[in-house]
PDB file of N, CA and C in Angstrom:
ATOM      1  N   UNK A   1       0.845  -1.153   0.000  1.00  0.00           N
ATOM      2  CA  UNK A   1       0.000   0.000   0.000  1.00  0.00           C
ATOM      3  C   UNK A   1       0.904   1.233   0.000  1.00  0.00           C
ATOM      4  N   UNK A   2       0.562   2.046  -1.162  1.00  0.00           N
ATOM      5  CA  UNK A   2       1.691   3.066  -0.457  1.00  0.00           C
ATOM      6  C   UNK A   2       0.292   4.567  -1.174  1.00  0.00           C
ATOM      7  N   UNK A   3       0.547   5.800  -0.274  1.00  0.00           N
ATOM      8  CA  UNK A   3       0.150   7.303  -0.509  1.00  0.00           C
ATOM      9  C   UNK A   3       0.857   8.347  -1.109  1.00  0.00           C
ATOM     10  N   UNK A   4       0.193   8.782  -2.283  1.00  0.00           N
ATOM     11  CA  UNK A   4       1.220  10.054  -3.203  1.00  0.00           C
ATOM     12  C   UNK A   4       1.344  10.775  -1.905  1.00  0.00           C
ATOM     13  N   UNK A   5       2.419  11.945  -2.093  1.00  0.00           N
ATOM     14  CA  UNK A   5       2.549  13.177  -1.429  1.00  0.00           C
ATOM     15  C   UNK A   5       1.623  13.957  -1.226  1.00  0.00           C
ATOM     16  N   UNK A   6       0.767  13.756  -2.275  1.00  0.00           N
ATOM     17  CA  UNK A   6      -0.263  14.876  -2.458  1.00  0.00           C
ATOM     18  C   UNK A   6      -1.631  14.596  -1.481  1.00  0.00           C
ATOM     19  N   UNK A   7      -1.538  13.360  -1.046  1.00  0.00           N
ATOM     20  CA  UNK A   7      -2.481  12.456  -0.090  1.00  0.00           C
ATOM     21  C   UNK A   7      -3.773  12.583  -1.432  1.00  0.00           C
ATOM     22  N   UNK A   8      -3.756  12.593  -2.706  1.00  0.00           N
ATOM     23  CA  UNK A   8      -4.540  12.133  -3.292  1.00  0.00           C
ATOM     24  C   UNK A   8      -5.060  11.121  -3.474  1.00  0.00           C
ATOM     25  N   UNK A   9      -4.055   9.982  -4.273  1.00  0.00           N
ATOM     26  CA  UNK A   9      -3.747   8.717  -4.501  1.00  0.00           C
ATOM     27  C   UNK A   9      -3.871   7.683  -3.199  1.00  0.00           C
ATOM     28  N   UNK A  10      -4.842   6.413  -3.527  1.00  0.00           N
ATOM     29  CA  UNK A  10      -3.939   5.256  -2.660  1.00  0.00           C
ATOM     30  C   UNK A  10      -3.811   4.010  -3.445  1.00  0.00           C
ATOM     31  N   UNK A  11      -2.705   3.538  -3.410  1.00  0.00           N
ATOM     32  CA  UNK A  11      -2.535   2.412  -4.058  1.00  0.00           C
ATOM     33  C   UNK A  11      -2.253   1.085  -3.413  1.00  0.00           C
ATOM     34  N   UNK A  12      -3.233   0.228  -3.805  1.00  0.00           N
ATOM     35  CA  UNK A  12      -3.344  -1.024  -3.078  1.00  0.00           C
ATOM     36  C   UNK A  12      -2.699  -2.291  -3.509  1.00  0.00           C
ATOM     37  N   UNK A  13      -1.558  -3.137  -3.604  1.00  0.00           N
ATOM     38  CA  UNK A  13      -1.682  -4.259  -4.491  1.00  0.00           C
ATOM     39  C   UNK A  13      -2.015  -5.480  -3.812  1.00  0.00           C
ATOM     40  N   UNK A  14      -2.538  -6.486  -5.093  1.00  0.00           N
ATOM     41  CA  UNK A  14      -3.111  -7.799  -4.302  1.00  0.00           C
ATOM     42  C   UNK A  14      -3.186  -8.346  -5.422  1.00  0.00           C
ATOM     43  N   UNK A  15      -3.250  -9.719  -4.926  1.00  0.00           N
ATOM     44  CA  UNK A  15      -3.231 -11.080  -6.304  1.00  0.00           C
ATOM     45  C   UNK A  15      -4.347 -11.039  -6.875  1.00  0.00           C
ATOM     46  N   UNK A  16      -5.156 -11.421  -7.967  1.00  0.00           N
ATOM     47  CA  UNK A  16      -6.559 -12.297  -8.096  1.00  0.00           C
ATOM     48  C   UNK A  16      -6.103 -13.133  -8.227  1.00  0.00           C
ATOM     49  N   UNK A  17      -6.644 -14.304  -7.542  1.00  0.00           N
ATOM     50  CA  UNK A  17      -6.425 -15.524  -7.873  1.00  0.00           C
ATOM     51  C   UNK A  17      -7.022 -16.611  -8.931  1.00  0.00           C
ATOM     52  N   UNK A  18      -8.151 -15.713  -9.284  1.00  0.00           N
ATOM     53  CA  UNK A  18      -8.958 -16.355 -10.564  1.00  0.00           C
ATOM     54  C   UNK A  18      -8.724 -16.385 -11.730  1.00  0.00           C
ATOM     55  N   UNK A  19      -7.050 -15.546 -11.684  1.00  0.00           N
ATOM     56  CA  UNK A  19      -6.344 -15.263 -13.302  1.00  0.00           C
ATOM     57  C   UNK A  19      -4.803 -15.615 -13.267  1.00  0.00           C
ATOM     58  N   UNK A  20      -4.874 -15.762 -11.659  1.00  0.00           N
ATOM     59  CA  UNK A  20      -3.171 -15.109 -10.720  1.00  0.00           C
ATOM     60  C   UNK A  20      -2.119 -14.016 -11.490  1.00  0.00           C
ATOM     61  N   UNK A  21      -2.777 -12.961 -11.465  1.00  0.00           N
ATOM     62  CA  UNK A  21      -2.209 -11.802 -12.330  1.00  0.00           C
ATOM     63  C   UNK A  21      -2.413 -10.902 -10.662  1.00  0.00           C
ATOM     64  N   UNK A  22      -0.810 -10.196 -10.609  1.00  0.00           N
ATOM     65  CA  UNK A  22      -1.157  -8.952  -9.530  1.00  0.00           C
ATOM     66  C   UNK A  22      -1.752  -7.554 -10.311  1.00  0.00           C
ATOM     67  N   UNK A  23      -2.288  -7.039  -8.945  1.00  0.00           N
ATOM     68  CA  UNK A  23      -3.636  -6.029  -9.463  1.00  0.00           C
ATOM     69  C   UNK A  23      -2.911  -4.983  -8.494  1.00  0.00           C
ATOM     70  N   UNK A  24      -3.170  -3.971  -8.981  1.00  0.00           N
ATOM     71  CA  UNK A  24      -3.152  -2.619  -8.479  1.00  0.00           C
ATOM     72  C   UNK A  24      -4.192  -1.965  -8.029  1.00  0.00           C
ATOM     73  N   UNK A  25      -5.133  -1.694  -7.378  1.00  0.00           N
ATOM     74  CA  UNK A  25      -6.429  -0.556  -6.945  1.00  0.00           C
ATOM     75  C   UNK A  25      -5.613   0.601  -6.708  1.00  0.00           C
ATOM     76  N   UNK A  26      -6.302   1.801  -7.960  1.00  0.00           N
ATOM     77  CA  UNK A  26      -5.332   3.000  -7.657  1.00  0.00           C
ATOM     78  C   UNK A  26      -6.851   3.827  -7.343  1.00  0.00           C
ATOM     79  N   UNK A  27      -6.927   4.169  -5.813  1.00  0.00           N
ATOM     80  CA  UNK A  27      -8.328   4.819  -5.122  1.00  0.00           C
ATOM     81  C   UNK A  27      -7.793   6.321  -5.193  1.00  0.00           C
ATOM     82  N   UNK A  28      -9.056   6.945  -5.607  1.00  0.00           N
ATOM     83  CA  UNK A  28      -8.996   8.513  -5.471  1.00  0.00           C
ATOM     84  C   UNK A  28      -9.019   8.618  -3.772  1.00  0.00           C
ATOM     85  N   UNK A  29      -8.227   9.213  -3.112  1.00  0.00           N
ATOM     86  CA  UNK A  29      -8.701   9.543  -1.677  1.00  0.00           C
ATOM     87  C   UNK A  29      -9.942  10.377  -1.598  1.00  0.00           C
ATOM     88  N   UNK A  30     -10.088  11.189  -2.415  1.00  0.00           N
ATOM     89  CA  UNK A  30     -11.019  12.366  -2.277  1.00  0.00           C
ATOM     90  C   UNK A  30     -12.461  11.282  -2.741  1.00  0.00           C
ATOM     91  N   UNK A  31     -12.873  11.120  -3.896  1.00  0.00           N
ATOM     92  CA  UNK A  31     -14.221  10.425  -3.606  1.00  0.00           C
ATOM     93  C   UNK A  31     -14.101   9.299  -3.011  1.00  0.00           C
ATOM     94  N   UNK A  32     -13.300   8.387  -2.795  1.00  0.00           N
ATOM     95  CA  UNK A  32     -13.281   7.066  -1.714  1.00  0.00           C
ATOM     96  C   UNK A  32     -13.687   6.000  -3.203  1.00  0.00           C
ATOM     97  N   UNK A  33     -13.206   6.070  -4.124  1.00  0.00           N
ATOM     98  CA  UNK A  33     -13.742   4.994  -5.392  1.00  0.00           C
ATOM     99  C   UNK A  33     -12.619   4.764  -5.928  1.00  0.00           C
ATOM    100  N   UNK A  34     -12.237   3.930  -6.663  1.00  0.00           N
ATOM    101  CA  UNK A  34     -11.219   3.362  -7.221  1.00  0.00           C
ATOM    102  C   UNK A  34     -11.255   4.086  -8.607  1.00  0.00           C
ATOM    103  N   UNK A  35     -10.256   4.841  -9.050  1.00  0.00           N
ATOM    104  CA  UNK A  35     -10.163   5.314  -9.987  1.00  0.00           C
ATOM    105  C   UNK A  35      -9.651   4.846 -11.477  1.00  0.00           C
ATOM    106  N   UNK A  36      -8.699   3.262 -10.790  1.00  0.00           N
ATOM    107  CA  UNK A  36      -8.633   2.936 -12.419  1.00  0.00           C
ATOM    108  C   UNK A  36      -7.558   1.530 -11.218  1.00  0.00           C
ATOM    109  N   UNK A  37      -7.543   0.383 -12.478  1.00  0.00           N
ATOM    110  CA  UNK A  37      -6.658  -0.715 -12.120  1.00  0.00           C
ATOM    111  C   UNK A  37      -5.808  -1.028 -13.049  1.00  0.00           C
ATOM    112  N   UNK A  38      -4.370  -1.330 -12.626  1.00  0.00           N
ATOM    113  CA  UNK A  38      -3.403  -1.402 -13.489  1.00  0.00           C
ATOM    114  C   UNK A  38      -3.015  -3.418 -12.993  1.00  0.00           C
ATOM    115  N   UNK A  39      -2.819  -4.263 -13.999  1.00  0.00           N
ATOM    116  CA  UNK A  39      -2.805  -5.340 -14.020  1.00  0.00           C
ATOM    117  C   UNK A  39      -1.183  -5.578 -14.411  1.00  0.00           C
ATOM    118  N   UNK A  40      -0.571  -6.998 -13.639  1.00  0.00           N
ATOM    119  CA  UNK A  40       0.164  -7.325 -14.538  1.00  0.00           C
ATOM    120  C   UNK A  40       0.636  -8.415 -14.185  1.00  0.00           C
ATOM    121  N   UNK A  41       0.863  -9.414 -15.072  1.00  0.00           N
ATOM    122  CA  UNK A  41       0.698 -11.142 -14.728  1.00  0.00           C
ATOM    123  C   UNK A  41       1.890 -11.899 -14.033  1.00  0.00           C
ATOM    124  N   UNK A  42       2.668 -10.727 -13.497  1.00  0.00           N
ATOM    125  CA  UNK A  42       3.772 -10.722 -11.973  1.00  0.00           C
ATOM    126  C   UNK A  42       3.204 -10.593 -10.951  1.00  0.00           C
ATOM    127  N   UNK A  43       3.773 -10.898  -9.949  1.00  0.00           N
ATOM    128  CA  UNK A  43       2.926 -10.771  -8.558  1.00  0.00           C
ATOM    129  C   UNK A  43       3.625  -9.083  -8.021  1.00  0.00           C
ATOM    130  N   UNK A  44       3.223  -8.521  -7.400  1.00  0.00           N
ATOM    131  CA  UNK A  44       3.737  -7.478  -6.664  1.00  0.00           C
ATOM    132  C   UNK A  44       4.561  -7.108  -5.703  1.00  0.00           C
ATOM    133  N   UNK A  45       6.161  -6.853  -5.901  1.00  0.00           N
ATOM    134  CA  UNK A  45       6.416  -7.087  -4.591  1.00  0.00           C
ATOM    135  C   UNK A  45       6.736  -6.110  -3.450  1.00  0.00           C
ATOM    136  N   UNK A  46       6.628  -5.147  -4.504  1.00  0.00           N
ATOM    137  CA  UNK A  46       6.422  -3.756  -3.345  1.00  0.00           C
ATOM    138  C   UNK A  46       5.874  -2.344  -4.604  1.00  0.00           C
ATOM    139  N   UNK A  47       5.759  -1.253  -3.913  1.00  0.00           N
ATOM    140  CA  UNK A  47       5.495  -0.137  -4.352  1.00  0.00           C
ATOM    141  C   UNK A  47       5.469   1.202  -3.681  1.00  0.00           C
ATOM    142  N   UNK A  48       5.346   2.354  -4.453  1.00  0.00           N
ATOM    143  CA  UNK A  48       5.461   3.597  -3.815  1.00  0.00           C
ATOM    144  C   UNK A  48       5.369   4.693  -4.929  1.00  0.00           C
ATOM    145  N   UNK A  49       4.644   5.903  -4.436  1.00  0.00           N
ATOM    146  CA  UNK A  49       4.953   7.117  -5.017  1.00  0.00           C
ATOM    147  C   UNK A  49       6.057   7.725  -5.070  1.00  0.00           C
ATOM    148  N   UNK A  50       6.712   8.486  -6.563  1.00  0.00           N
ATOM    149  CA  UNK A  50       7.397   9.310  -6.204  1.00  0.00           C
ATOM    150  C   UNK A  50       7.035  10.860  -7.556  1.00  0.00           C
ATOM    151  N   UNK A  51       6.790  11.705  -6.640  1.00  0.00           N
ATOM    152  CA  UNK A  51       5.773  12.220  -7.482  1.00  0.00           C
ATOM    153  C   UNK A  51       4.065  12.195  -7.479  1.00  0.00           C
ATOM    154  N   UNK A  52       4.113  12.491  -8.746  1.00  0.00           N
ATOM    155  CA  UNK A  52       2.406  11.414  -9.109  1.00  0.00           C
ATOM    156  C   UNK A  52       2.516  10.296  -9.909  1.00  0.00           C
ATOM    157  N   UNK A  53       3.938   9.738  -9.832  1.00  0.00           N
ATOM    158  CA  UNK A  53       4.073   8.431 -10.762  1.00  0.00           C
ATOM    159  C   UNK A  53       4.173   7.312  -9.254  1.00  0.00           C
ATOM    160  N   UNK A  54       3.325   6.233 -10.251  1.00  0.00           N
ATOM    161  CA  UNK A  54       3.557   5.003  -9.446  1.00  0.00           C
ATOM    162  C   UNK A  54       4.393   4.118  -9.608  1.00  0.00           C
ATOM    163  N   UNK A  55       5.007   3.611  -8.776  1.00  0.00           N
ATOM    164  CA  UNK A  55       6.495   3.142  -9.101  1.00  0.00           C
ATOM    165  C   UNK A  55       6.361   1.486  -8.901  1.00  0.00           C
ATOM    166  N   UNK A  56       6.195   0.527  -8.871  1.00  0.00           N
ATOM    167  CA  UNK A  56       6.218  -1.218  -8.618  1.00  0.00           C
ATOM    168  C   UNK A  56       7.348  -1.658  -8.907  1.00  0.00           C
ATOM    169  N   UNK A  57       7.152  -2.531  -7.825  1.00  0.00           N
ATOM    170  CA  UNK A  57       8.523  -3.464  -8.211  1.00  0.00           C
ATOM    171  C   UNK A  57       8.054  -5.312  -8.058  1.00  0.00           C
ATOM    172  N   UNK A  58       8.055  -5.735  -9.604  1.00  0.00           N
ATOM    173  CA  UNK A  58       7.486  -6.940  -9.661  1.00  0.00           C
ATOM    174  C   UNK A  58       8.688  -8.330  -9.436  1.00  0.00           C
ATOM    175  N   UNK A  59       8.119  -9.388  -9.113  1.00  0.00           N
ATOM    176  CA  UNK A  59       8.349 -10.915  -8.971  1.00  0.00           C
ATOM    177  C   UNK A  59       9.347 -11.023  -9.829  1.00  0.00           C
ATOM    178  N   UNK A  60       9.141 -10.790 -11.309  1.00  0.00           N
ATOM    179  CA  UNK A  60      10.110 -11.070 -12.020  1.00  0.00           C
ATOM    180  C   UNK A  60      11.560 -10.323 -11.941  1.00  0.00           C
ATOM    181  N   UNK A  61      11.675  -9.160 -11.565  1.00  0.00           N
ATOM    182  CA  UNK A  61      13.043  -9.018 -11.484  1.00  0.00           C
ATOM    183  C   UNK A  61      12.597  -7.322 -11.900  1.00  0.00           C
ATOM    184  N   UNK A  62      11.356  -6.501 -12.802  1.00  0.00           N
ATOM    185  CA  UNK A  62      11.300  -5.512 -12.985  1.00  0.00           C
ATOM    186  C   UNK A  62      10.623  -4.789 -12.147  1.00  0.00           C
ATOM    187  N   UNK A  63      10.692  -3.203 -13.076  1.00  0.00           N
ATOM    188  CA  UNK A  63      10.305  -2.429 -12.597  1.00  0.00           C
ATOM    189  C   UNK A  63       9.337  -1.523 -13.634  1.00  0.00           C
ATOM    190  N   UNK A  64       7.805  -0.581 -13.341  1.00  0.00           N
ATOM    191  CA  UNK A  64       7.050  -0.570 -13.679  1.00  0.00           C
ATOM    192  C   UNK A  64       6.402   0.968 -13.073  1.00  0.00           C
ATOM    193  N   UNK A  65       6.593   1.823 -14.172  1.00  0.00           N
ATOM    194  CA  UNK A  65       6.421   2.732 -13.631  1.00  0.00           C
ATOM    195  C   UNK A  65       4.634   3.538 -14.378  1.00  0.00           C
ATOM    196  N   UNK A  66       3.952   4.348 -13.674  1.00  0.00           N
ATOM    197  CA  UNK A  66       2.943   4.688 -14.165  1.00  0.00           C
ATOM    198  C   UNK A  66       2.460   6.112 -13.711  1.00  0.00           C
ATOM    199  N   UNK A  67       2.256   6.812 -14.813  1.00  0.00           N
ATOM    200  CA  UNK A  67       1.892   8.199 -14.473  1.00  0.00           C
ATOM    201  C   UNK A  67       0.489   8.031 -14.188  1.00  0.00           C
TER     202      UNK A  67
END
């Protein structure tokens, strides 16, 4: 889980297991709704803002960045 600077953003990661692809929930803080999901068929093994970019760091060995 990590929070932009801006305390806008929250970003959640977690497996589905019905595809086993890791998932991103990127929640607006301000309306409390999920504003968009970023997928990717690595598992997640950490993350963080820097900026308003989202930064991951996946299973396989990369890295994954998203404005």
């Amino acid at each position: 889980m990590a929070i932009s600077a801006t305390a806008q953003w929250l970003a959640v990661a977690r497996e589905d297991s019905e595809v086993n692809e890791g998932v991103i929930d990127l929640w607006s803080i301000t309306t409390g709704q999920i504003a968009q999901k970023f997928y990717h068929p690595w598992q997640i093994s950490a993350l963080t803002f820097a900026d308003e970019q989202l930064i991951v760091a996946l299973t396989d060995g990369t890295i994954q960045i998203w404005q």
